[in-house]
Every structure is written in structure tokens, then in C-alpha cells.
C-alpha atoms as a PDB file:
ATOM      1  CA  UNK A   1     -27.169  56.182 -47.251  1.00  0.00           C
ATOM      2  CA  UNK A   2     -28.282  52.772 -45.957  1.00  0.00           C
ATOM      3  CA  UNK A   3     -27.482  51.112 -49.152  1.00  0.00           C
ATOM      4  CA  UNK A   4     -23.766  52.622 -49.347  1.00  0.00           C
ATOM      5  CA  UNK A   5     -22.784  51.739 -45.612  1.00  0.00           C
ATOM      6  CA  UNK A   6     -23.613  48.021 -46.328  1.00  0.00           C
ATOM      7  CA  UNK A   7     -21.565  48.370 -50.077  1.00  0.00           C
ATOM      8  CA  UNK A   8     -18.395  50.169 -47.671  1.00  0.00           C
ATOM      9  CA  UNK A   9     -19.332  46.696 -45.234  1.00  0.00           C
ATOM     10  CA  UNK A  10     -19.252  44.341 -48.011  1.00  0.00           C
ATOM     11  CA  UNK A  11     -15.486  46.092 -49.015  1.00  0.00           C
ATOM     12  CA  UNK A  12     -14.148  46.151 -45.377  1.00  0.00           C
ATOM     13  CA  UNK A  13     -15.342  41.897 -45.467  1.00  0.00           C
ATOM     14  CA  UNK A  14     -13.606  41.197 -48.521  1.00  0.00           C
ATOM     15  CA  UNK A  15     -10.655  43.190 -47.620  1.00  0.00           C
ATOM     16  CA  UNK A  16     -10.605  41.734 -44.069  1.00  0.00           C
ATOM     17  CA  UNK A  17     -11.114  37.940 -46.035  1.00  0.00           C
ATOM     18  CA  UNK A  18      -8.100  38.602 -48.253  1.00  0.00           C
ATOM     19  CA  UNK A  19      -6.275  39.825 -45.692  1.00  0.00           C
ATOM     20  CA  UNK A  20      -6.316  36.388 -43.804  1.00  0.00           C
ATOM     21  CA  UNK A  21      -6.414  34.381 -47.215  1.00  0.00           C
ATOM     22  CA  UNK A  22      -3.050  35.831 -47.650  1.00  0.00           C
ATOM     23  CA  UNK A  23      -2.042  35.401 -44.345  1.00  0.00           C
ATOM     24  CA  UNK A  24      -3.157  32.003 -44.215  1.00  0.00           C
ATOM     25  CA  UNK A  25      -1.009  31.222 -47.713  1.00  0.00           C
ATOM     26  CA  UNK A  26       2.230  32.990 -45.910  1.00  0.00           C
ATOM     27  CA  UNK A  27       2.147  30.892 -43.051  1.00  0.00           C
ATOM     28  CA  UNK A  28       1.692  27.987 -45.324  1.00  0.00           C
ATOM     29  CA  UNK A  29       4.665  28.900 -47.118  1.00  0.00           C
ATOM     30  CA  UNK A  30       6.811  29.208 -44.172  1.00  0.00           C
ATOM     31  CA  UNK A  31       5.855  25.611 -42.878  1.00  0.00           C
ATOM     32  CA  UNK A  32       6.789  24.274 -45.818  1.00  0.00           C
ATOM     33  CA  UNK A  33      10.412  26.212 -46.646  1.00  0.00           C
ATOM     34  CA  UNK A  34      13.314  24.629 -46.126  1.00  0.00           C
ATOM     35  CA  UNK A  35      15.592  25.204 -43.439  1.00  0.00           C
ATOM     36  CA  UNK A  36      19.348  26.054 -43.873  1.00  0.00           C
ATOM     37  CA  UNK A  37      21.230  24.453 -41.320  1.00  0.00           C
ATOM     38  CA  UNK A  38      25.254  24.418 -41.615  1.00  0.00           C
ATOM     39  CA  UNK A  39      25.221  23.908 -45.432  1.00  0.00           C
ATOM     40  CA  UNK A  40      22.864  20.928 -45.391  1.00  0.00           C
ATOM     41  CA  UNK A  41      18.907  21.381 -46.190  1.00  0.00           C
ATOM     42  CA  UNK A  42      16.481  19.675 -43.862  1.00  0.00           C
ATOM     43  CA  UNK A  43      13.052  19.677 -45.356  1.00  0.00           C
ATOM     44  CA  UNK A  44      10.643  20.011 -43.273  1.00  0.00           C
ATOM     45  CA  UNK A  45       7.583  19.199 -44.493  1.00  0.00           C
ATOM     46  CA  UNK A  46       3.566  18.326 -43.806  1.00  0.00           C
ATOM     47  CA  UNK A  47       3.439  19.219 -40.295  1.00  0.00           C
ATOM     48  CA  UNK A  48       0.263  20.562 -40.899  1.00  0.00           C
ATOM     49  CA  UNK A  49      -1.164  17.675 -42.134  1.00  0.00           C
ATOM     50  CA  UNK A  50       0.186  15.561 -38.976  1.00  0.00           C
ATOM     51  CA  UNK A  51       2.132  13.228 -41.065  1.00  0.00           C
ATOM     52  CA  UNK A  52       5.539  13.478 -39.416  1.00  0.00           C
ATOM     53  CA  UNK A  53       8.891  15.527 -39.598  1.00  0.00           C
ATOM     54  CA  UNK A  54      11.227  14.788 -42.250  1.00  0.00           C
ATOM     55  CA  UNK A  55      14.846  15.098 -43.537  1.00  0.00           C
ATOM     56  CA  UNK A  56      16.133  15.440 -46.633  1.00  0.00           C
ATOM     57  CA  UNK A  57      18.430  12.561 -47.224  1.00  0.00           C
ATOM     58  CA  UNK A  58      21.603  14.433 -48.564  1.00  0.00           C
ATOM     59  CA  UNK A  59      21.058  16.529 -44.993  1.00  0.00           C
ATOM     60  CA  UNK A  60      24.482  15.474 -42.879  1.00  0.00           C
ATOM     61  CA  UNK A  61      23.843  17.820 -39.571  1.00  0.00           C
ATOM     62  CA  UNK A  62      23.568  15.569 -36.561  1.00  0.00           C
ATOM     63  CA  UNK A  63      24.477  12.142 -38.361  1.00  0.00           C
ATOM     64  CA  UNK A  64      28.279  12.951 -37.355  1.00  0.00           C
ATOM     65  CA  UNK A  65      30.091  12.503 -34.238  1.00  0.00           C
ATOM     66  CA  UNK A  66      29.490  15.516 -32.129  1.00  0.00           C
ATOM     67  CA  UNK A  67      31.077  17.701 -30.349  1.00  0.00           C
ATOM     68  CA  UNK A  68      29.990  15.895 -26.913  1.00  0.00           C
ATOM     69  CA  UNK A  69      31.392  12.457 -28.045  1.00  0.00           C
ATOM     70  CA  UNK A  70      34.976  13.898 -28.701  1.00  0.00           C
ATOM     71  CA  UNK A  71      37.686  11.790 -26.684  1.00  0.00           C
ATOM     72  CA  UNK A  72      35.284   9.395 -25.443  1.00  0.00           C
ATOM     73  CA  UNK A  73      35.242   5.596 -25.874  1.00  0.00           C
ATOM     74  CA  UNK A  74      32.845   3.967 -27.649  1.00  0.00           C
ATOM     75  CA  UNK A  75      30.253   2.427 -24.498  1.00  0.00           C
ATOM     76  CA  UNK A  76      27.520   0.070 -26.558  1.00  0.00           C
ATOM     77  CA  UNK A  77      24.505  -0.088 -23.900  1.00  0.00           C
ATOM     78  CA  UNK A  78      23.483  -3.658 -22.625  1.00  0.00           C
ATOM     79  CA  UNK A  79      20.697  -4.973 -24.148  1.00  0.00           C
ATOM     80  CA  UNK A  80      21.422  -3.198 -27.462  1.00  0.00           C
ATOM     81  CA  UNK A  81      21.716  -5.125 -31.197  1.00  0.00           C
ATOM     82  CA  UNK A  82      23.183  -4.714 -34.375  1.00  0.00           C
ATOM     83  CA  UNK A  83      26.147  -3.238 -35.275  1.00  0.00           C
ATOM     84  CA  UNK A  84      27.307  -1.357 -32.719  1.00  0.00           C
ATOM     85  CA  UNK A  85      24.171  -2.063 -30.591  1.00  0.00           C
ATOM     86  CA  UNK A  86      22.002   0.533 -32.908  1.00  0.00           C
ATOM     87  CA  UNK A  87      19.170  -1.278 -32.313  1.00  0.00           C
ATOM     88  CA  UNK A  88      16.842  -1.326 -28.991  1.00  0.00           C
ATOM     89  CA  UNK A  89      14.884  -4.436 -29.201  1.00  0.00           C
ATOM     90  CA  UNK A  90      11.865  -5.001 -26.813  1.00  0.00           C
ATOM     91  CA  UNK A  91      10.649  -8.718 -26.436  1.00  0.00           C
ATOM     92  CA  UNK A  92      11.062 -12.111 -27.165  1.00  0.00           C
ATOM     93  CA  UNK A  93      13.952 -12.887 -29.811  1.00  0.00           C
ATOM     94  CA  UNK A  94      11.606 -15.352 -31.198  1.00  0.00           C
ATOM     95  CA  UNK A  95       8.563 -13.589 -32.039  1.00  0.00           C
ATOM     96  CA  UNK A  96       7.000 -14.219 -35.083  1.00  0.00           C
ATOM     97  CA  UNK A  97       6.902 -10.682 -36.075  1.00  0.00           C
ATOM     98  CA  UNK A  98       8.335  -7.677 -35.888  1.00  0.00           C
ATOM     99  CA  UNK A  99       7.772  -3.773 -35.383  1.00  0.00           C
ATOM    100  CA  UNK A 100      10.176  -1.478 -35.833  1.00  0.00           C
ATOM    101  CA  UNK A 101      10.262   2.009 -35.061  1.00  0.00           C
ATOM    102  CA  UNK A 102      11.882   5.514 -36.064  1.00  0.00           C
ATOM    103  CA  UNK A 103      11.881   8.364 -33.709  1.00  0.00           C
ATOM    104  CA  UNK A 104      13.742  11.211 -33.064  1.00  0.00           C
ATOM    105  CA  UNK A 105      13.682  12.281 -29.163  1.00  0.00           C
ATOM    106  CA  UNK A 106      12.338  16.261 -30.421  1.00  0.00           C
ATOM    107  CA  UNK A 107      10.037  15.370 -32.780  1.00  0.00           C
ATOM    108  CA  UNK A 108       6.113  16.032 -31.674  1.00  0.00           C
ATOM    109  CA  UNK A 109       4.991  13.618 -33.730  1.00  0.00           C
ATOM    110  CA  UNK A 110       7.018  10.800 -32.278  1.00  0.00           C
ATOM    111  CA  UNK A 111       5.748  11.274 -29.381  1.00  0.00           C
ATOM    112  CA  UNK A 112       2.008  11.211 -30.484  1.00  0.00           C
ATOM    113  CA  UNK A 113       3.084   7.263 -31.824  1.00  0.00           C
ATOM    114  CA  UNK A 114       4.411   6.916 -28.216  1.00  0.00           C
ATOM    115  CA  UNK A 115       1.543   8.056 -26.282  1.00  0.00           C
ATOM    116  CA  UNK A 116      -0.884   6.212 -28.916  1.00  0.00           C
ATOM    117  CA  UNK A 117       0.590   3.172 -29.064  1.00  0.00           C
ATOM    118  CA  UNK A 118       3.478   2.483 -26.821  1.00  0.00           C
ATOM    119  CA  UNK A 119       1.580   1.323 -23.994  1.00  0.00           C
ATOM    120  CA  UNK A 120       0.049  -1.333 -26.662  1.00  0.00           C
ATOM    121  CA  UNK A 121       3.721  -2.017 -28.146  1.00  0.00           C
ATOM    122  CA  UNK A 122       4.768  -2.979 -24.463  1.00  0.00           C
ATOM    123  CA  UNK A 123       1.781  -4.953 -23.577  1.00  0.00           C
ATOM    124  CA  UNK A 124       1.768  -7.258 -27.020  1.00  0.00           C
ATOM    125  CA  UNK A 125       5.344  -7.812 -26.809  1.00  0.00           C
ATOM    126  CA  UNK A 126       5.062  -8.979 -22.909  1.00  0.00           C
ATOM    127  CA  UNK A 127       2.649 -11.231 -24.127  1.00  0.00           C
ATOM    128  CA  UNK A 128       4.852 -12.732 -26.981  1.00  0.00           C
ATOM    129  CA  UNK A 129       2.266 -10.828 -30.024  1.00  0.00           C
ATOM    130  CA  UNK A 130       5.677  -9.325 -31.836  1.00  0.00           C
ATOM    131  CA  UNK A 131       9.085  -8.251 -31.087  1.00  0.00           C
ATOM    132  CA  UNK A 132       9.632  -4.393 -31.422  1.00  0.00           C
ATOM    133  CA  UNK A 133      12.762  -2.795 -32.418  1.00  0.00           C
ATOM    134  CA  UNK A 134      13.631   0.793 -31.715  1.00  0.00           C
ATOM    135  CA  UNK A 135      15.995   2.521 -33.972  1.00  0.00           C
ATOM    136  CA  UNK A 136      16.642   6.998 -33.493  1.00  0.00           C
ATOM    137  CA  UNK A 137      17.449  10.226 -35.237  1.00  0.00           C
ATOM    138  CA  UNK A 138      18.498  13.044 -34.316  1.00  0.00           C
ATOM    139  CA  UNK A 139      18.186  15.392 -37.185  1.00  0.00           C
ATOM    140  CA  UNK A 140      15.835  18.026 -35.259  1.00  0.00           C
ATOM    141  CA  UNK A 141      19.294  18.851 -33.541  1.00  0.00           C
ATOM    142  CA  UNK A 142      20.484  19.889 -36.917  1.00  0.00           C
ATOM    143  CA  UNK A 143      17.635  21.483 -38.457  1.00  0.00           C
ATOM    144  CA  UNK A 144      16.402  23.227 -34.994  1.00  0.00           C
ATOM    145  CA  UNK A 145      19.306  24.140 -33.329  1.00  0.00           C
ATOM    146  CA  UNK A 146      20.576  21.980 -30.200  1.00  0.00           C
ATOM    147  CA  UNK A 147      21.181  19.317 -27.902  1.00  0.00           C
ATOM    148  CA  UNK A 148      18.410  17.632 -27.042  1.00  0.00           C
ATOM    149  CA  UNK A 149      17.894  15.054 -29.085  1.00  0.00           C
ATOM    150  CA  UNK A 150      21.236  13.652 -28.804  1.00  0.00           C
ATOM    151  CA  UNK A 151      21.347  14.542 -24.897  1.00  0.00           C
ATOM    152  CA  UNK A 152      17.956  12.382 -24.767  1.00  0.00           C
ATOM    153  CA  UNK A 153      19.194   9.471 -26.354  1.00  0.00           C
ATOM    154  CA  UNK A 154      22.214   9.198 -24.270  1.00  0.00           C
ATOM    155  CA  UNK A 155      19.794   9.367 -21.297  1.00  0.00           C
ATOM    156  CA  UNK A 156      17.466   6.271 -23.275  1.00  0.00           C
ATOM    157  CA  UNK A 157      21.513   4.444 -24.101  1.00  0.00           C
ATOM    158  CA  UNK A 158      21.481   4.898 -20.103  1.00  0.00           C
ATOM    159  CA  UNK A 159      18.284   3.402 -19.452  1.00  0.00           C
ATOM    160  CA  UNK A 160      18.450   0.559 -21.392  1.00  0.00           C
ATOM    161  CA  UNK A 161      21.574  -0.379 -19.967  1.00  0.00           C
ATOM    162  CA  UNK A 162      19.979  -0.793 -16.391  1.00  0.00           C
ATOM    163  CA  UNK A 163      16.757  -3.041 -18.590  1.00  0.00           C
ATOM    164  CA  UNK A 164      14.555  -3.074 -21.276  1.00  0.00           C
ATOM    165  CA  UNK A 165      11.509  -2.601 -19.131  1.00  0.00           C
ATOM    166  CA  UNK A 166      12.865   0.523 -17.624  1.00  0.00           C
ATOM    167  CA  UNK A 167      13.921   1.884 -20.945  1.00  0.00           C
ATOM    168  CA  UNK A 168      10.575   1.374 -22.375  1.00  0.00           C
ATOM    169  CA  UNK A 169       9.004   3.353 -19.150  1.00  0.00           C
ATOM    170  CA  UNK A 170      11.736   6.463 -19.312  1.00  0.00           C
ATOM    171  CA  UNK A 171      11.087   6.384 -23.667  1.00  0.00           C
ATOM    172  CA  UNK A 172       6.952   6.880 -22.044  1.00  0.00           C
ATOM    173  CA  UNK A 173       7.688   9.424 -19.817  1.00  0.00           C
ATOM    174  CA  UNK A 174       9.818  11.208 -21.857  1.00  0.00           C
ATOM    175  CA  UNK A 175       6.905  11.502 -24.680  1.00  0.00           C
ATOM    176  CA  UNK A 176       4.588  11.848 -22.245  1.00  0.00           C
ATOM    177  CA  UNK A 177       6.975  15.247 -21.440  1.00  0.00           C
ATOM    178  CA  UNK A 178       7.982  15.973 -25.167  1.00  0.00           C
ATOM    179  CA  UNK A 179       8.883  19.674 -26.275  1.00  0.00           C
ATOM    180  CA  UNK A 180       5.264  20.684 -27.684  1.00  0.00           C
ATOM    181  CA  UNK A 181       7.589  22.152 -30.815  1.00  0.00           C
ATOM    182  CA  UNK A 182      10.511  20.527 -32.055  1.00  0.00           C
ATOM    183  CA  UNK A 183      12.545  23.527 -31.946  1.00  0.00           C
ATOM    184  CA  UNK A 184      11.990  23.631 -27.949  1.00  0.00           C
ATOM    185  CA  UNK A 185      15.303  22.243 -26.960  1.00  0.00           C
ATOM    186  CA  UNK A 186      13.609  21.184 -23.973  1.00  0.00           C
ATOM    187  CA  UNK A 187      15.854  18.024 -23.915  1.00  0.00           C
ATOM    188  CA  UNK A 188      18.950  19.685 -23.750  1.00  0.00           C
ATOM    189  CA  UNK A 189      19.181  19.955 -19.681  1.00  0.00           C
ATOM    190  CA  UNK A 190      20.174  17.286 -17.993  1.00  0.00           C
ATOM    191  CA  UNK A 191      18.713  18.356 -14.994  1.00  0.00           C
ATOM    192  CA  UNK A 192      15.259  17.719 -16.962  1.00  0.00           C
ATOM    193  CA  UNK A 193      16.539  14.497 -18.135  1.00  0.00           C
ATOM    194  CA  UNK A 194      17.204  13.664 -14.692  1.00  0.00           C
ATOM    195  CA  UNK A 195      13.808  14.681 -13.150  1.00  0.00           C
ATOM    196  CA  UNK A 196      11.985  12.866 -15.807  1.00  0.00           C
ATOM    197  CA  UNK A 197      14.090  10.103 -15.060  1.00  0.00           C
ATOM    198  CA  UNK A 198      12.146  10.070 -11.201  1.00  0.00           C
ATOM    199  CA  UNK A 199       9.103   8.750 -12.659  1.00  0.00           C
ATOM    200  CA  UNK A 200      10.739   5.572 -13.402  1.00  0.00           C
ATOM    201  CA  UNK A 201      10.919   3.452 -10.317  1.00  0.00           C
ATOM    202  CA  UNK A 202      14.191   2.091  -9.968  1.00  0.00           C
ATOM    203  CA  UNK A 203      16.500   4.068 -12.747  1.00  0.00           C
ATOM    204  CA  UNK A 204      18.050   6.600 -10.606  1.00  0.00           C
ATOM    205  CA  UNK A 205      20.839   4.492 -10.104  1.00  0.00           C
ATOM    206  CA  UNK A 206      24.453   5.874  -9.445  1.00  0.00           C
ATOM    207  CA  UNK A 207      25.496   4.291 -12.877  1.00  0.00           C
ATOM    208  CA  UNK A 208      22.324   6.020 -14.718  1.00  0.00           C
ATOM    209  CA  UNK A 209      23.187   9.564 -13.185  1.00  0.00           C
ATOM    210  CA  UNK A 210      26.471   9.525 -14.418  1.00  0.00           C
ATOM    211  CA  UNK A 211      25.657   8.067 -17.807  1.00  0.00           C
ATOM    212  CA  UNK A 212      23.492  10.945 -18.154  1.00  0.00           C
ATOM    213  CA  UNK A 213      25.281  14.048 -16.673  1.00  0.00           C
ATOM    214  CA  UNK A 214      28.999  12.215 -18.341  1.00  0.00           C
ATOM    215  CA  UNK A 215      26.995  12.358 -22.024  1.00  0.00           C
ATOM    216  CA  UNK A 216      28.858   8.279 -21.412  1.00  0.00           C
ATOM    217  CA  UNK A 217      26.911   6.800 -24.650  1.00  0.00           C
ATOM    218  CA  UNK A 218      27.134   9.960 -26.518  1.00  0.00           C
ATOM    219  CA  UNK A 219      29.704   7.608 -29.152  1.00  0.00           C
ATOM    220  CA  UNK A 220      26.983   6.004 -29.141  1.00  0.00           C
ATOM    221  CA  UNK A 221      24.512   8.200 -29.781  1.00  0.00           C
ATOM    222  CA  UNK A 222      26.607   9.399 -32.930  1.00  0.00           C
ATOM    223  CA  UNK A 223      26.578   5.803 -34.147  1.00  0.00           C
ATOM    224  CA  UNK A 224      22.963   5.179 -33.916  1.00  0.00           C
ATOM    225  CA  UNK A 225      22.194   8.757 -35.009  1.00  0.00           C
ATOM    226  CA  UNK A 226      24.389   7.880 -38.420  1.00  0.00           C
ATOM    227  CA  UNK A 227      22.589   4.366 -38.695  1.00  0.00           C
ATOM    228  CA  UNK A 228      19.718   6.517 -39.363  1.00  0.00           C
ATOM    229  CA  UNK A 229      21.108   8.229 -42.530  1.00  0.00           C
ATOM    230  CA  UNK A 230      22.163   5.212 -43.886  1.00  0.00           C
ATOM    231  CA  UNK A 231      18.929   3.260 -43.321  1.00  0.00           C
ATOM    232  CA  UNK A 232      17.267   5.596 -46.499  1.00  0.00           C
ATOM    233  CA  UNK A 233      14.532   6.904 -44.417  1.00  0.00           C
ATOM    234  CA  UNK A 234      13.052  10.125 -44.698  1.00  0.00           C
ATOM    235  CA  UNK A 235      12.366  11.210 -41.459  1.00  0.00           C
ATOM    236  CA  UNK A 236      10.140  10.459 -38.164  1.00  0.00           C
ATOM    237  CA  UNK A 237       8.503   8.808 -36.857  1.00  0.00           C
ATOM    238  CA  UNK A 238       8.752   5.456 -39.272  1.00  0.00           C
ATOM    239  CA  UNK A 239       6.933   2.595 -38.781  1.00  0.00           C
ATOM    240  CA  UNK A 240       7.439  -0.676 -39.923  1.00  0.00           C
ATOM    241  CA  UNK A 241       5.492  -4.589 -39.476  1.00  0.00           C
ATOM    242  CA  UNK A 242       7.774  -7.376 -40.827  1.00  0.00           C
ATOM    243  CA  UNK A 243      10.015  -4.576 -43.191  1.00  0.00           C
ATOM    244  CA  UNK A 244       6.555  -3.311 -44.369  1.00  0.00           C
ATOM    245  CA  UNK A 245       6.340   0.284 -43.854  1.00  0.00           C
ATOM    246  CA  UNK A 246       2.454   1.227 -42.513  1.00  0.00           C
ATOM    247  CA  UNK A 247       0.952   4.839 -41.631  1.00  0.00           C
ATOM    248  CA  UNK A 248      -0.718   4.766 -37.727  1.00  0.00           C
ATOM    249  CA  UNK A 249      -0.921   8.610 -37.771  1.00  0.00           C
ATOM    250  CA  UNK A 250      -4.546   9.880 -38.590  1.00  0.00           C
ATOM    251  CA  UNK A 251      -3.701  13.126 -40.087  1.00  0.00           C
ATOM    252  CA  UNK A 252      -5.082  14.969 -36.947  1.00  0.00           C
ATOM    253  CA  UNK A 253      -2.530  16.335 -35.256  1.00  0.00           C
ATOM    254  CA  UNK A 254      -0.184  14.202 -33.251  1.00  0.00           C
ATOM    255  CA  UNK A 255      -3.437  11.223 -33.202  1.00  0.00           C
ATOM    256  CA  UNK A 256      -2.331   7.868 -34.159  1.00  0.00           C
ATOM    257  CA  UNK A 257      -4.947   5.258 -35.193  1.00  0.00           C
ATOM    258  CA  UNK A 258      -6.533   2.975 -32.794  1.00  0.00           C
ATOM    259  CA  UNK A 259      -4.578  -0.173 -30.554  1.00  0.00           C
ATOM    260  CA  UNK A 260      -7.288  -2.081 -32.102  1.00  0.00           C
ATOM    261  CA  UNK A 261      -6.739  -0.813 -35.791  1.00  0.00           C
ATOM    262  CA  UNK A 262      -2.980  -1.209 -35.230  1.00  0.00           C
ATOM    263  CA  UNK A 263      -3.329  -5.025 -34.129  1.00  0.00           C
ATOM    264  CA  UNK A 264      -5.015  -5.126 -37.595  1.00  0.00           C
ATOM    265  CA  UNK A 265      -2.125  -4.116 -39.596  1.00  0.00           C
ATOM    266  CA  UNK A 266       0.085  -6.512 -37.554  1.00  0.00           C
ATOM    267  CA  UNK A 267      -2.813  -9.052 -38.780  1.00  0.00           C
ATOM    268  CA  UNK A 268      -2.359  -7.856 -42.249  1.00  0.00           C
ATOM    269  CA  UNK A 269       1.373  -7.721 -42.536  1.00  0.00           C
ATOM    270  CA  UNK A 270       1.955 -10.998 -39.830  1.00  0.00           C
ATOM    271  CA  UNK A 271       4.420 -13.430 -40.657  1.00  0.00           C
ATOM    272  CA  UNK A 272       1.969 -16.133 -40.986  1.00  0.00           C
END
């Protein structure tokens, strides 16, 4: 009798195994399907891996003017560059080198690099290490249904029209707030914007609040958000030393490598 309870055991285990073998495949499956969004696929792919969220290239949702933008003029933020001010630059104009950076406002993994690193980014280019340059997407709008990357991004146009500094602190606090999934549309409220907005001291000006509740860079936004498609990158976030594309997430989640390992790659890939 003893021997044939611990044979039915052994049967229950295996069944109970397979059971979350398959499981564990299904869910894999899922997180690596593709996403049907308004005719255009957005893959989204190695999340579980931590290695970022990206886009198909042929994917068009959110690279077009939206809905939001319609009738408005085109308003480039100060302290914008590029073509249609697409670029957010952060630091001396003359710094030997360069970081750039690719995030979309939803993505969870953006705002590991941000939490990581950004304090380091701001402190190194104070001190005249390296110039950064911010470029966006806003795919996740596309592929997860929303407004809040877009909505964001008008509130960062908004920022860094009042400085640089305080655009770099509202980018921080809004990572430091980030939608724990990207299809949280967390973003999409401008009341949230705003309140987020309080931890900066100094950006709750009359000409920020109505930026932000107006959607006034939201021509803007489309412009940048379009940049991104025709850049050729895959997805977010993107990271780049001197044009030279380098990985600073560990593969643990939203963890990024170190400040100090990240000084090493600007080492590596300096300008000389």
C-alpha cells in the first residue's frame, strides 16, 4: 500500500511539473507575440531578459501627427537642436564626447537607464566629462493603447523650455514615477503630469501649466516622435558614446551597469 501511494505521489509531481512547464512555455509565448495595433506590428520582444522594448521598424502607430496636434502651430521648445529642435542636448556644446539617448516616456526599461545612470549623466556633463543628447519615442502609445507617452513628452517639450537643468530634474522624477508596465497609461493625465511636475523647484510656472494642460508642443511631439522612425532604431531605450551603440542594461530586470562601469565605456569609446 505504502509503495503505491508514493508511485500515485510521484504521478501527481510530474503532472503538477508539467503542468507549470507548460504554463511557464505559454506565458513565454505570449511575451514574445506580436501585437496588432491599427494595421502595423510592434514587436515586442525580450522583456524577460531585461534588454529593452522594441518596435518593429515598418510599425507607423504613433510616428504620425496625432490627433492632439491637429490645428496647432508648430512651438519648437527653447533649448532644443536639430531639425525642428528633435534633439534635447544637456551640456557643454564643446564636449569632447557625446552620449546620446533613446527613450520612450512608457517604457520600464527607460526608466531603469534613468534611475541608473541619469544622476551620473547630469553630474559628468556639469563637469564638462561629455555632452548628452536626448532623443524620444513614443511607440508604446501605439502598441499599448494611449496617451501617455506623447502627453509626457509635451510635458518634458515644456520643461525644457523653462531650462535644461529643470528638464533633466522633471525627465528624473518622471522615471523615478514611471508606469511599472508599459501598458499603464499612467502618463496620460495631466493632472499626474502636473503633480509630478511639484517636485521640481521652480517649473510650475504659468507658461509650464499651460504648455502642459494646452498639449502646446504636441507638433512637436509628433516631429520628434517621427525623428525616431527615421533614425533606424529598433526600440528603447538606445544608447549611444560618440555614434557607438553600447549595452548598460545587466539583463536583470530594469538594472543598468554600474556609474563606474559606464565611465569605462565612455573611456573606451572617448573621442581621444
Amino acid at each position: 500500500m505504502a509503495k503505491s501511494n508514493k508511485k500515485d505521489q510521484r504521478s501527481r509531481d510530474a503532472r503538477e511539473r508539467l503542468r507549470l512547464e507548460r504554463a511557464a512555455g505559454a506565458r513565454a509565448a505570449k511575451l514574445r507575440g506580436r501585437l496588432m495595433v491599427g494595421g502595423a506590428l510592434v514587436a515586442v520582444l525580450a522583456l524577460a531578459v531585461g534588454v529593452g522594448i522594441y518596435a518593429s521598424k515598418s510599425a507607423t502607430s504613433g510616428s504620425g501627427a496625432s490627433a492632439e496636434s491637429a490645428g496647432k502651430p508648430f512651438v519648437q521648445p527653447a533649448h532644443t537642436s536639430g531639425k525642428d529642435g528633435v534633439v534635447v542636448p544637456y551640456g557643454t556644446a564643446d564636449a569632447k564626447d557625446v552620449v546620446g539617448i533613446w527613450l520612450d516616456p512608457r517604457c520600464p526599461f527607460c526608466a531603469g537607464v534613468e534611475i541608473g545612470l541619469g544622476k551620473t549623466l547630469k553630474e559628468q556633463a556639469d563637469a564638462g566629462a561629455y555632452r548628452v543628447e536626448y532623443r524620444f519615442a513614443t511607440f508604446l502609445d501605439g502598441a499599448a493603447g494611449g496617451k501617455g507617452s506623447k502627453r509626457a513628452l509635451n510635458a518634458l517639450g515644456a520643461a525644457v523650455n523653462e531650462s535644461p537643468g529643470k528638464f533633466m530634474d522633471y525627465l528624473q522624477v518622471l522615471y523615478k514615477n514611471h508606469p511599472a508596465k508599459e501598458s499603464d497609461d499612467k502618463f496620460g493625465s495631466t493632472a499626474t503630469l502636473l503633480d509630478l511636475a511639484d517636485q521640481v523647484p521652480g517649473l510650475r510656472t504659468p507658461a509650464f501649466n499651460q504648455a502642459v494642460k494646452e498639449l502646446t508642443y504636441m507638433p512637436w511631439v509628433d516631429k520628434v516622435s517621427k525623428a525616431f522612425y527615421e533614425s533606424g532604431k529598433k526600440g528603447t531605450p538606445d544608447v549611444e558614446i560618440n555614434g557607438k551603440q553600447v549595452n548598460v542594461l545587466t539583463g536583470k530586470g530594469l538594472e543598468t551597469i554600474t556609474p563606474e562601469a559606464f565611465g569605462g565605456l565612455v573611456r573606451e569609446n572617448g573621442g581621444g
